[in-house]
Protein backbone atom coordinates (compact mmCIF):
# COMPACT_ATOMS: atom_id res chain seq x y z
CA UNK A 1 74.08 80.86 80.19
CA UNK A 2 74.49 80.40 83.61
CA UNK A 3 74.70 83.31 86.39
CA UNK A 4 78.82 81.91 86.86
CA UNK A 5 79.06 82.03 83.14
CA UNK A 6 77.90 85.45 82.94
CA UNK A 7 79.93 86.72 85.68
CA UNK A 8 83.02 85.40 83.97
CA UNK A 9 81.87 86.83 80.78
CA UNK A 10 81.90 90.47 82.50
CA UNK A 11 85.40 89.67 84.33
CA UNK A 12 87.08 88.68 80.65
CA UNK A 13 85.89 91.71 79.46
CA UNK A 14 87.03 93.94 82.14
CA UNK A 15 90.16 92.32 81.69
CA UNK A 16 90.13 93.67 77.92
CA UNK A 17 89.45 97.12 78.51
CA UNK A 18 92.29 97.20 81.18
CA UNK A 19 94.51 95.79 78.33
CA UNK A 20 93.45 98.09 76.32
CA UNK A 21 93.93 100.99 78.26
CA UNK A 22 97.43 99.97 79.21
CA UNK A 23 98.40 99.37 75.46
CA UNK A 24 97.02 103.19 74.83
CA UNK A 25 98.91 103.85 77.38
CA UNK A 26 102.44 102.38 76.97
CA UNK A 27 102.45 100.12 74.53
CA UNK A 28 101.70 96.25 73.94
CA UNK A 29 104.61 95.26 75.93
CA UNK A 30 103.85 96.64 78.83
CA UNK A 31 100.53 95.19 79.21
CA UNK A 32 101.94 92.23 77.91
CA UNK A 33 104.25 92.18 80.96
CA UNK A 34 101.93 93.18 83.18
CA UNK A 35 99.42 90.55 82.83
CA UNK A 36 102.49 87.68 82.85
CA UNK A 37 103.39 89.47 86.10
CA UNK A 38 99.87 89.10 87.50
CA UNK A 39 99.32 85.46 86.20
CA UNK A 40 102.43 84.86 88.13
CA UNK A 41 101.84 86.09 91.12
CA UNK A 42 98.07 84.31 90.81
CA UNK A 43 99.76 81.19 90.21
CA UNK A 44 102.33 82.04 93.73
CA UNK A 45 99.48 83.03 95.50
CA UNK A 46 100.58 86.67 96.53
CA UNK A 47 97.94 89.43 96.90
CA UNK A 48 97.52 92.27 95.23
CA UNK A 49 95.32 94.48 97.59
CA UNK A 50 98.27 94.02 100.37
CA UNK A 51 100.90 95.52 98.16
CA UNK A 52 101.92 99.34 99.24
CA UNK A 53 101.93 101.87 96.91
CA UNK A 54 104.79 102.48 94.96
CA UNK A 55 106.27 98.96 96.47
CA UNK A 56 108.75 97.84 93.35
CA UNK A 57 107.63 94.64 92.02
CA UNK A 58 109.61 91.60 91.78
């Protein structure tokens, strides 16, 4: 395994626990929607880190 294979491996599963915490949480659908929401705005380009607190998303 290479050192970009193993850093992916440890992003995936970050990624899991988040969902998983969200679904304990409030519910499957939320972090459904969440995640579609943030593989949106991947795919649009927008950043996260610039977004103010409590800014509603669209």
């Amino acid at each position: 395994m290479t050192d970009e294979d193993a850093s992916k491996d440890r992003f995936f599963a970050e990624a899991g626990a988040l969902a998983d915490k969200m679904i304990a949480a409030h519910g499957k659908d939320f972090a459904m929607g969440t995640l579609v929401l943030a593989a949106r705005w991947i795919a649009e380009g927008k950043s996260f880190a610039n977004r103010p607190q409590g800014q509603a998303v669209q």
